[in-house]
N, C-alpha and C. Protein backbone atom coordinates (compact mmCIF):
# COMPACT_ATOMS: atom_id res chain seq x y z
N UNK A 1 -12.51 -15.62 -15.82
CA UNK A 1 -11.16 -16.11 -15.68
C UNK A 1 -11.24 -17.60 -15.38
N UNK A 2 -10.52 -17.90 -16.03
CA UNK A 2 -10.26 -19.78 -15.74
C UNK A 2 -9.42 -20.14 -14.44
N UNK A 3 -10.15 -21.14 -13.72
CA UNK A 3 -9.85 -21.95 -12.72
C UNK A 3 -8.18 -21.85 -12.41
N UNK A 4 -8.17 -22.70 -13.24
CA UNK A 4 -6.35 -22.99 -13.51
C UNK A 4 -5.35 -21.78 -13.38
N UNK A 5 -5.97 -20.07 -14.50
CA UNK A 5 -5.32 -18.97 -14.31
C UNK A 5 -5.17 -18.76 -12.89
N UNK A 6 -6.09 -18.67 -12.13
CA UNK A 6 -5.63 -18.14 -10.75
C UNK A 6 -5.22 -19.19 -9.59
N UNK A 7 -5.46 -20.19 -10.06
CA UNK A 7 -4.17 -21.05 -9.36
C UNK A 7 -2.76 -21.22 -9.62
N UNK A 8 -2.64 -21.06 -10.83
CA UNK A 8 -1.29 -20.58 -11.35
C UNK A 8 -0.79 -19.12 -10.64
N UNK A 9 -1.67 -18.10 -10.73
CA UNK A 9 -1.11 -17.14 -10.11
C UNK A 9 -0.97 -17.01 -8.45
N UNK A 10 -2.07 -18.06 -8.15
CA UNK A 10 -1.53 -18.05 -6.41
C UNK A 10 -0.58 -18.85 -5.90
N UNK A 11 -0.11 -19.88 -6.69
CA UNK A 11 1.12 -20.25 -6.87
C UNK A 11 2.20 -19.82 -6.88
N UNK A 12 2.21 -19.07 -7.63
CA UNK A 12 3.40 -18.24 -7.80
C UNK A 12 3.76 -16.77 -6.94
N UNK A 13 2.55 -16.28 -6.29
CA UNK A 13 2.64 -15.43 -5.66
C UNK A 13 3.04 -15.62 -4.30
N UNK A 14 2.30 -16.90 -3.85
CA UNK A 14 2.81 -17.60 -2.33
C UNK A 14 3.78 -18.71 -2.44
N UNK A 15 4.88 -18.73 -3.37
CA UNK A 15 6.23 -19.72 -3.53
C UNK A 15 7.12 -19.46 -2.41
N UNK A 16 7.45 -20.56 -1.69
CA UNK A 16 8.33 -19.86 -1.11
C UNK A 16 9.82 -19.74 -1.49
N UNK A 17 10.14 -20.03 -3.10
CA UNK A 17 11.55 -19.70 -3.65
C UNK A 17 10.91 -18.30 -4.60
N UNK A 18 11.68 -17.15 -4.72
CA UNK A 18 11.46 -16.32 -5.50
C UNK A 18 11.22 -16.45 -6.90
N UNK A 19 10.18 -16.21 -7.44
CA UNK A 19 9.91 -16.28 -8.53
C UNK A 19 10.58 -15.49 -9.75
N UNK A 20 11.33 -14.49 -9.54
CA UNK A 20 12.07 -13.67 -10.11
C UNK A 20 10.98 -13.03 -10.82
N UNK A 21 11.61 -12.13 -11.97
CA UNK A 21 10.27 -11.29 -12.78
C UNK A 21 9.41 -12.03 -13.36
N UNK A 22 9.76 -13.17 -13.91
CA UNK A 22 8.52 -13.88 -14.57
C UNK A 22 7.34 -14.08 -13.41
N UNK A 23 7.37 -13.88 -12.32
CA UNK A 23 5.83 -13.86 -11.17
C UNK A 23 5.18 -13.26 -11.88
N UNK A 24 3.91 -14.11 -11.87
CA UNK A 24 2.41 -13.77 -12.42
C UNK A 24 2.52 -13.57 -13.45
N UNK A 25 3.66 -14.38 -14.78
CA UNK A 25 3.16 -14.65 -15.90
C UNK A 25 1.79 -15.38 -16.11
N UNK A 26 1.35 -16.52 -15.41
CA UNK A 26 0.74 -17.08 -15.32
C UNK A 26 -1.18 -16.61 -15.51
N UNK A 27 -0.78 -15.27 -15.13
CA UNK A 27 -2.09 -14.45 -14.97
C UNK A 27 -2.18 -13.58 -16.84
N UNK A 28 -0.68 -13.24 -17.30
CA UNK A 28 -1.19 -12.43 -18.05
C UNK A 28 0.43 -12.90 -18.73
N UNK A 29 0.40 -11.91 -20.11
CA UNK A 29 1.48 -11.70 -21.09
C UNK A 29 1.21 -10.91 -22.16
N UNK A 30 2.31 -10.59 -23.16
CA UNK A 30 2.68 -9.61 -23.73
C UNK A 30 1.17 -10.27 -24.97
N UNK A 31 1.07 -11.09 -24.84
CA UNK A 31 0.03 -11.37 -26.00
C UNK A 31 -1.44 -11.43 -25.40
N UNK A 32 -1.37 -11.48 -24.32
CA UNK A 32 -2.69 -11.50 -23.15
C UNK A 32 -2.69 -10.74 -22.40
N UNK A 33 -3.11 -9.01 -22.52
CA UNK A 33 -2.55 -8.44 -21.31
C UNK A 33 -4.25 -8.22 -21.00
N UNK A 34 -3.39 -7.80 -19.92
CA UNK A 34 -4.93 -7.18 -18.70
C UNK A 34 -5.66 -6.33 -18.67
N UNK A 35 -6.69 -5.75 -18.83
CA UNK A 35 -7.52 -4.53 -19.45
C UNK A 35 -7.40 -3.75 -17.88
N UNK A 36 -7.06 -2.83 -17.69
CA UNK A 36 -6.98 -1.99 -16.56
C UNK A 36 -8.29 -1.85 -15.99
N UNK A 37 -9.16 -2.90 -15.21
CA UNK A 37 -9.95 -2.41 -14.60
C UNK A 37 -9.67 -2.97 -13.25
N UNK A 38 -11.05 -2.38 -12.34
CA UNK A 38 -10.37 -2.91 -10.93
C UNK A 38 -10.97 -4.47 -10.40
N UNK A 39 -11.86 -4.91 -11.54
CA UNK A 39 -11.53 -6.75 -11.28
C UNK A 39 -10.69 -7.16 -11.78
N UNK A 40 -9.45 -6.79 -12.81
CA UNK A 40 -8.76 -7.08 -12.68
C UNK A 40 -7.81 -7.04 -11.44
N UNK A 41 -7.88 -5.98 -11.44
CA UNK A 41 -6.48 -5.47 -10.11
C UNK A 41 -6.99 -6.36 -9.04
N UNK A 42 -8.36 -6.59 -8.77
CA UNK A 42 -8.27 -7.42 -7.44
C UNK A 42 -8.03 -8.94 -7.98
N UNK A 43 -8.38 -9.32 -9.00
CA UNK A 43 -7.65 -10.96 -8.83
C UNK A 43 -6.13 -10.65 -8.59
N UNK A 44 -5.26 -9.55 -9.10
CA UNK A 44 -3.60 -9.52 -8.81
C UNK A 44 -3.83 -9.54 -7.15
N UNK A 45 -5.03 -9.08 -6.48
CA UNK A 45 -4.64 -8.64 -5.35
C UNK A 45 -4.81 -9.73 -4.81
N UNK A 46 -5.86 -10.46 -4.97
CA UNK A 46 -6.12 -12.28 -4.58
C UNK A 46 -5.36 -12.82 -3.97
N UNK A 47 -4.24 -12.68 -5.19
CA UNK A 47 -2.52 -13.86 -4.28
C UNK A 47 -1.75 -13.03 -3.44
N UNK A 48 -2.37 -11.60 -3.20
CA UNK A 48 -1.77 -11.05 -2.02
C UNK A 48 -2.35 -11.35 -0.28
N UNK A 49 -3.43 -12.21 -0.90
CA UNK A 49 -4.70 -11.92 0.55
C UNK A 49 -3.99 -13.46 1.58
N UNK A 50 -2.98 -13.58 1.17
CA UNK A 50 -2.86 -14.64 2.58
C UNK A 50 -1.59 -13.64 3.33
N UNK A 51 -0.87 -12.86 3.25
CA UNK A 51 -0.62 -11.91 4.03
C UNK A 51 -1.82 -10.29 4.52
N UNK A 52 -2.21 -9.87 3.53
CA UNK A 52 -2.93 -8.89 3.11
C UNK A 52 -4.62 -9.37 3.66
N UNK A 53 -4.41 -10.06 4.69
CA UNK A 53 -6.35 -11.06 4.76
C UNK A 53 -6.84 -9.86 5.95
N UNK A 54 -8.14 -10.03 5.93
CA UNK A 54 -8.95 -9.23 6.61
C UNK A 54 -8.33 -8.39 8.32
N UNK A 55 -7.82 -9.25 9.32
CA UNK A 55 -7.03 -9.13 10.28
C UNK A 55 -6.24 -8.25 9.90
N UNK A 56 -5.36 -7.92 9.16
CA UNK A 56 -4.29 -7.00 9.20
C UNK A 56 -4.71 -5.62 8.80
N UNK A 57 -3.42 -4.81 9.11
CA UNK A 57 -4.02 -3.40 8.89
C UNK A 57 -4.46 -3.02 6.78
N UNK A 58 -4.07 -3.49 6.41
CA UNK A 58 -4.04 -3.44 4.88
C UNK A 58 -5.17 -4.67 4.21
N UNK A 59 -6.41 -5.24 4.62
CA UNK A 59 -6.45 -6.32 3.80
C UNK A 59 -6.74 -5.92 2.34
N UNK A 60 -6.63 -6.88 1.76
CA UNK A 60 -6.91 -6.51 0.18
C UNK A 60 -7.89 -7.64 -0.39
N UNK A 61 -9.19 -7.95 0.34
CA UNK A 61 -9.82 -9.12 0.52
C UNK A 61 -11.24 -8.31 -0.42
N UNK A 62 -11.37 -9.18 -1.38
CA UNK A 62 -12.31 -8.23 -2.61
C UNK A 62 -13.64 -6.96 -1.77
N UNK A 63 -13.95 -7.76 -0.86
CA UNK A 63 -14.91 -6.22 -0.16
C UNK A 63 -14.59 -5.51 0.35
N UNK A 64 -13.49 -5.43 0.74
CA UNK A 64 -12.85 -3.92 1.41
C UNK A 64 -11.19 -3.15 0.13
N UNK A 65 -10.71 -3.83 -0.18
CA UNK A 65 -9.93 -3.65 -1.08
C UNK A 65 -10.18 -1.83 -1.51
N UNK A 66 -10.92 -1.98 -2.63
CA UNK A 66 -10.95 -0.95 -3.10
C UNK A 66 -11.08 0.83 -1.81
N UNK A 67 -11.87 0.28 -1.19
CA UNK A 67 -12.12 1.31 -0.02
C UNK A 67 -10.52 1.42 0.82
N UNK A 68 -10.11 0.46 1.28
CA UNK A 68 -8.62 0.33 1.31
C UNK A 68 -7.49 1.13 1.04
N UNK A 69 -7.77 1.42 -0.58
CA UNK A 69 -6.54 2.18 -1.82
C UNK A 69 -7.01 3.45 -1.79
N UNK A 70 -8.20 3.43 -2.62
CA UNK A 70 -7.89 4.69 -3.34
C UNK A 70 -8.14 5.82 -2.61
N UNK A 71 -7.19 6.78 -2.53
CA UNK A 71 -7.30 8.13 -1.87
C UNK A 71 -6.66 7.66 -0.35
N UNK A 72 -6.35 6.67 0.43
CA UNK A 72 -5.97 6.26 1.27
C UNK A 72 -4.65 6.20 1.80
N UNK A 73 -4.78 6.88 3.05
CA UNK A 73 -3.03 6.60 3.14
C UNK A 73 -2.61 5.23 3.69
N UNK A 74 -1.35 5.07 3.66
CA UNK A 74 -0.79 3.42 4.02
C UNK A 74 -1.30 3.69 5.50
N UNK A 75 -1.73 2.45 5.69
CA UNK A 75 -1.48 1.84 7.13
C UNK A 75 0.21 2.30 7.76
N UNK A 76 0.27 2.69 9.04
CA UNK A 76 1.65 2.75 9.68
C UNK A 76 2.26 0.96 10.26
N UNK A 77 3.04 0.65 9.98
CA UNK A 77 3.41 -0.74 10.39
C UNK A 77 4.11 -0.75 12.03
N UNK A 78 5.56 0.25 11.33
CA UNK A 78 6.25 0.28 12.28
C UNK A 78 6.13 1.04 13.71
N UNK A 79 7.26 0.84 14.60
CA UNK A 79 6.83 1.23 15.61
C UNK A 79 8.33 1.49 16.32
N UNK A 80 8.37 3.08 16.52
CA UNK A 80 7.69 4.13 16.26
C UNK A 80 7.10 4.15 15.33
N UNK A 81 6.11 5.16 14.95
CA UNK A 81 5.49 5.52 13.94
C UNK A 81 6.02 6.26 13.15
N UNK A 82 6.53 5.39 11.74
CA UNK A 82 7.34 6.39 10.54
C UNK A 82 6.26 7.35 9.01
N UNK A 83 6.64 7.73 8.59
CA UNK A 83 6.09 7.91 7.89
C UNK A 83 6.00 6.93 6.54
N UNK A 84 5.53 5.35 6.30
CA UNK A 84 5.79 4.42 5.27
C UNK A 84 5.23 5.31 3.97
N UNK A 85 4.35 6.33 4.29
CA UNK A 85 3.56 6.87 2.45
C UNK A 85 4.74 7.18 2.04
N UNK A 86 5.80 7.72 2.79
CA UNK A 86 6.58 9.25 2.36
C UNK A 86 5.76 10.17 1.36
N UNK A 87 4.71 10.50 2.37
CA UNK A 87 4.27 11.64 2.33
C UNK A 87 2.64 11.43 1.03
N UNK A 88 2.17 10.16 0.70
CA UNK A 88 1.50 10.16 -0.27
C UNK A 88 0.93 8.98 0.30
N UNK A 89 -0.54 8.81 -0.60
CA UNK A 89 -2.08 8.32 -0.50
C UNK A 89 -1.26 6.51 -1.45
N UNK A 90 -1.92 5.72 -1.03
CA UNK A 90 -1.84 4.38 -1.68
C UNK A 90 -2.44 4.69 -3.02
N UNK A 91 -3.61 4.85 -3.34
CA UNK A 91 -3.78 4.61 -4.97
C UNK A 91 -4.30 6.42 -5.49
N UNK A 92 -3.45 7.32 -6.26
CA UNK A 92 -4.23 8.82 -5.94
C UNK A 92 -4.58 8.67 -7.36
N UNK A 93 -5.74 8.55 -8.14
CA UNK A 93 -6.40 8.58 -9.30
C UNK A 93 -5.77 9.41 -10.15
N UNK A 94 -5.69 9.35 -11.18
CA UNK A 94 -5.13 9.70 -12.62
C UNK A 94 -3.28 9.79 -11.94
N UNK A 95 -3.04 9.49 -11.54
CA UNK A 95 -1.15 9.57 -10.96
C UNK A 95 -0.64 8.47 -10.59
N UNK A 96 -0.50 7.63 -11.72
CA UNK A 96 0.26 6.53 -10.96
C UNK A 96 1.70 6.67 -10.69
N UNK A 97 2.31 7.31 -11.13
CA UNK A 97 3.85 7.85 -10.47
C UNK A 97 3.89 8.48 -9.01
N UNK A 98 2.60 8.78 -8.71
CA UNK A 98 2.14 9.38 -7.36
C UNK A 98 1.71 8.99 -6.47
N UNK A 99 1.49 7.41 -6.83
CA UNK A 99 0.20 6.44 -6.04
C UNK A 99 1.68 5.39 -5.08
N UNK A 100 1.23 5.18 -4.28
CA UNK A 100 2.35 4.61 -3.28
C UNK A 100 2.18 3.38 -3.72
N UNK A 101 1.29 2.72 -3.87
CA UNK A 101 0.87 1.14 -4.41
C UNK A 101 1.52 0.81 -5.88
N UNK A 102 1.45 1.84 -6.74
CA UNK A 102 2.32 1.66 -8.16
C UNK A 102 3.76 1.53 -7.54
N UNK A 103 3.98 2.74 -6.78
CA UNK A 103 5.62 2.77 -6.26
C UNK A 103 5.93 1.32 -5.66
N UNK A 104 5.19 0.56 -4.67
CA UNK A 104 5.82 -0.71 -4.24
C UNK A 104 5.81 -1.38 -5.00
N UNK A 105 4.97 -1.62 -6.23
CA UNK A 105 4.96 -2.92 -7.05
C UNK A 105 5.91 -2.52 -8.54
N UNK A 106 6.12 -1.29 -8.53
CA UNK A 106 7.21 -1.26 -9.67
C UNK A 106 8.59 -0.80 -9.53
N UNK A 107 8.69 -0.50 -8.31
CA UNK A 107 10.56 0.11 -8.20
C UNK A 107 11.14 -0.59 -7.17
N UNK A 108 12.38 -0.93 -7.75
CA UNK A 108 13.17 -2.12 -6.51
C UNK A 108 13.61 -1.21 -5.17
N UNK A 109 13.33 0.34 -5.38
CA UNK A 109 13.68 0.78 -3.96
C UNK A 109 12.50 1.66 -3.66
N UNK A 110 11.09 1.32 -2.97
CA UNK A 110 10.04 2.06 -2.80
C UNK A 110 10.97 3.34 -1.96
N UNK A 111 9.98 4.51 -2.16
CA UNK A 111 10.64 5.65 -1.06
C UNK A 111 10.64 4.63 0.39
N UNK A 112 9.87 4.09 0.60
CA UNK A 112 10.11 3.56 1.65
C UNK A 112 9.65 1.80 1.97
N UNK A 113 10.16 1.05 2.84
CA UNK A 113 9.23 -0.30 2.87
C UNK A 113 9.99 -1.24 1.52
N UNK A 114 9.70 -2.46 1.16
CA UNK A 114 10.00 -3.53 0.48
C UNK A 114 9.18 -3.37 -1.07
N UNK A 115 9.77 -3.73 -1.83
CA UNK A 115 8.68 -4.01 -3.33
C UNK A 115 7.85 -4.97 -2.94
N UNK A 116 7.03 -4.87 -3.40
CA UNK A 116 5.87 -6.55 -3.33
C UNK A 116 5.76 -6.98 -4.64
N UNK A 117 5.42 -7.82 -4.64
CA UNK A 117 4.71 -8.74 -3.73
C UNK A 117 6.50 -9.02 -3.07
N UNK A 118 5.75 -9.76 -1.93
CA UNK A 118 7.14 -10.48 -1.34
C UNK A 118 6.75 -11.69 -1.11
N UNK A 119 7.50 -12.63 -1.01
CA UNK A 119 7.42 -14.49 -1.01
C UNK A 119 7.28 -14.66 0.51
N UNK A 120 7.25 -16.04 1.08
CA UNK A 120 6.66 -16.52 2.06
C UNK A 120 7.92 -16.41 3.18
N UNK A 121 8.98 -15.76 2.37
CA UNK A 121 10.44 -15.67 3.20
C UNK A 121 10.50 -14.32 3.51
N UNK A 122 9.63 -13.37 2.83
CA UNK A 122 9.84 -12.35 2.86
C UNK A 122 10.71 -11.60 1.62
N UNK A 123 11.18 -12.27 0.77
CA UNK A 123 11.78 -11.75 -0.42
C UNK A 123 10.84 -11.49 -1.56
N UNK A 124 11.21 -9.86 -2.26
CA UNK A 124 10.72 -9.66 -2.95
C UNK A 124 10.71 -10.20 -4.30
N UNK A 125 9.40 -10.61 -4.69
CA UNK A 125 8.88 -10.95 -6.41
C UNK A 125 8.60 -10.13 -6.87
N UNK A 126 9.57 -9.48 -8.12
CA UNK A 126 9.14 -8.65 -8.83
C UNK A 126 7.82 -8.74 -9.44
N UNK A 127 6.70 -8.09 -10.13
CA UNK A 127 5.77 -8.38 -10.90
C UNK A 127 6.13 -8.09 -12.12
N UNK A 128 6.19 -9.66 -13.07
CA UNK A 128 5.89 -9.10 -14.87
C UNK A 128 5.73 -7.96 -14.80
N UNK A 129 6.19 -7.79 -16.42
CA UNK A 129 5.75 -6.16 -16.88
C UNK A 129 4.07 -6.06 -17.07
N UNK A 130 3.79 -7.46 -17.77
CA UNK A 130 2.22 -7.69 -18.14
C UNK A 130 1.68 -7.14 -16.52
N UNK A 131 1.76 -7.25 -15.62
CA UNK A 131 1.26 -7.65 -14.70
C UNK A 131 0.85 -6.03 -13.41
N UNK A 132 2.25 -4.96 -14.24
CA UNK A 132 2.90 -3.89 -13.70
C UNK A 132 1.81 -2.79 -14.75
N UNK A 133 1.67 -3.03 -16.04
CA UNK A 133 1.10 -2.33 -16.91
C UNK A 133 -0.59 -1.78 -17.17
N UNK A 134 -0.67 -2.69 -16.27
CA UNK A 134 -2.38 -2.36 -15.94
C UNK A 134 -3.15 -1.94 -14.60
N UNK A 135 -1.41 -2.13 -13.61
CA UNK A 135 -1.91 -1.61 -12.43
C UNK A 135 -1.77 0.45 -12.84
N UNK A 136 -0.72 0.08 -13.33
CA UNK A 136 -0.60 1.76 -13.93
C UNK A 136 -1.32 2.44 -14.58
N UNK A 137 -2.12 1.97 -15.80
CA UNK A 137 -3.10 2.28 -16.31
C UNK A 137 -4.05 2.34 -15.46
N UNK A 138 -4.76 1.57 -14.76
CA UNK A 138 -5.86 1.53 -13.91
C UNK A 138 -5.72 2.92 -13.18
N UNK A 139 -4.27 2.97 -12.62
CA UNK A 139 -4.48 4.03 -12.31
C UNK A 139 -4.48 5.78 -12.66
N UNK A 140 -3.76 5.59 -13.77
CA UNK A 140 -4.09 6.99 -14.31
C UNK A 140 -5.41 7.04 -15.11
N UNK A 141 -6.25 6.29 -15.53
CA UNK A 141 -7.17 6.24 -15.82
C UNK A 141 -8.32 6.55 -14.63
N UNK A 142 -7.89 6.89 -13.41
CA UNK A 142 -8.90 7.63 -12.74
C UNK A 142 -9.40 6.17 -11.82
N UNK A 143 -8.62 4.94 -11.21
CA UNK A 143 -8.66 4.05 -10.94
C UNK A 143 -10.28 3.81 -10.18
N UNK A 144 -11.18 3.52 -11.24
CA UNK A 144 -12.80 3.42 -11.18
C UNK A 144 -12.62 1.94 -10.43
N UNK A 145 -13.86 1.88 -10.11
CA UNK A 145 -14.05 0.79 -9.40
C UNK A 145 -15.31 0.04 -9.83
N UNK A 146 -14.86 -0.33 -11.08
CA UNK A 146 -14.83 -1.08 -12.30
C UNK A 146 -14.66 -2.55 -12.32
């Protein structure tokens, strides 16, 4: 991946005006899409790691990442303690309609919690479709760690 691609995409991921759906064109497009593996998925996860960094309950920092997701349930945030999975694992292999991590990054109303990415205000950036299409694949494809 080129220099420039992922400064473009950490750009846009840590803006603090909403990027609207075009976020993380910069990484990919309808003529450049992303091969569903999981170096891909962790450069998407890259411009998540200045919220998402080692310290917090979720990091998504390339050596723990994968151990992180798959088969994993969410971290609890709140307090009391709610149920944020509603009831399901962050990444569950071959189900991405099932995987809680597809659910935050593709539906404007997760069962529970905010879409992500979210901006430096806390408002949600949708992700491109380019960007949405390979986290899904990755994961019904049995999300290898690839």
């Amino acid at each position: 991946m080129h220099i420039r691609t992922i400064v473009a995409l950490a750009v846009t991921a840590c803006s603090s005006s909403p990027a609207g759906p075009d976020a993380f064109l910069g990484f990919c497009s309808d003529q450049h899409p992303l091969a569903p593996t999981f170096t891909n998925m962790q450069q998407l996860f890259q411009a998540c790691t200045s919220c998402h960094r080692p310290e917090v309950e979720l990091p998504l920092v390339q050596a723990v990442s994968y151990g992180n997701l798959v088969n994993m349930p969410p971290p609890n945030y709140a307090s009391p303690p709610t149920d944020e999975s509603c009831g399901g694992v962050l990444v569950k292999p071959g189900d991405a309609a099932g995987s809680y991590l597809f659910q935050k990054v593709s539906l404007d109303a997760p069962c529970a919690g905010s879409r992500m990415p979210l901006d430096d205000i806390g408002v949600p950036i949708p992700l491109a479709q380019c960007a949405q299409t390979p986290v899904h694949d990755w994961i019904e494809l049995g999300a290898q760690n690839d």
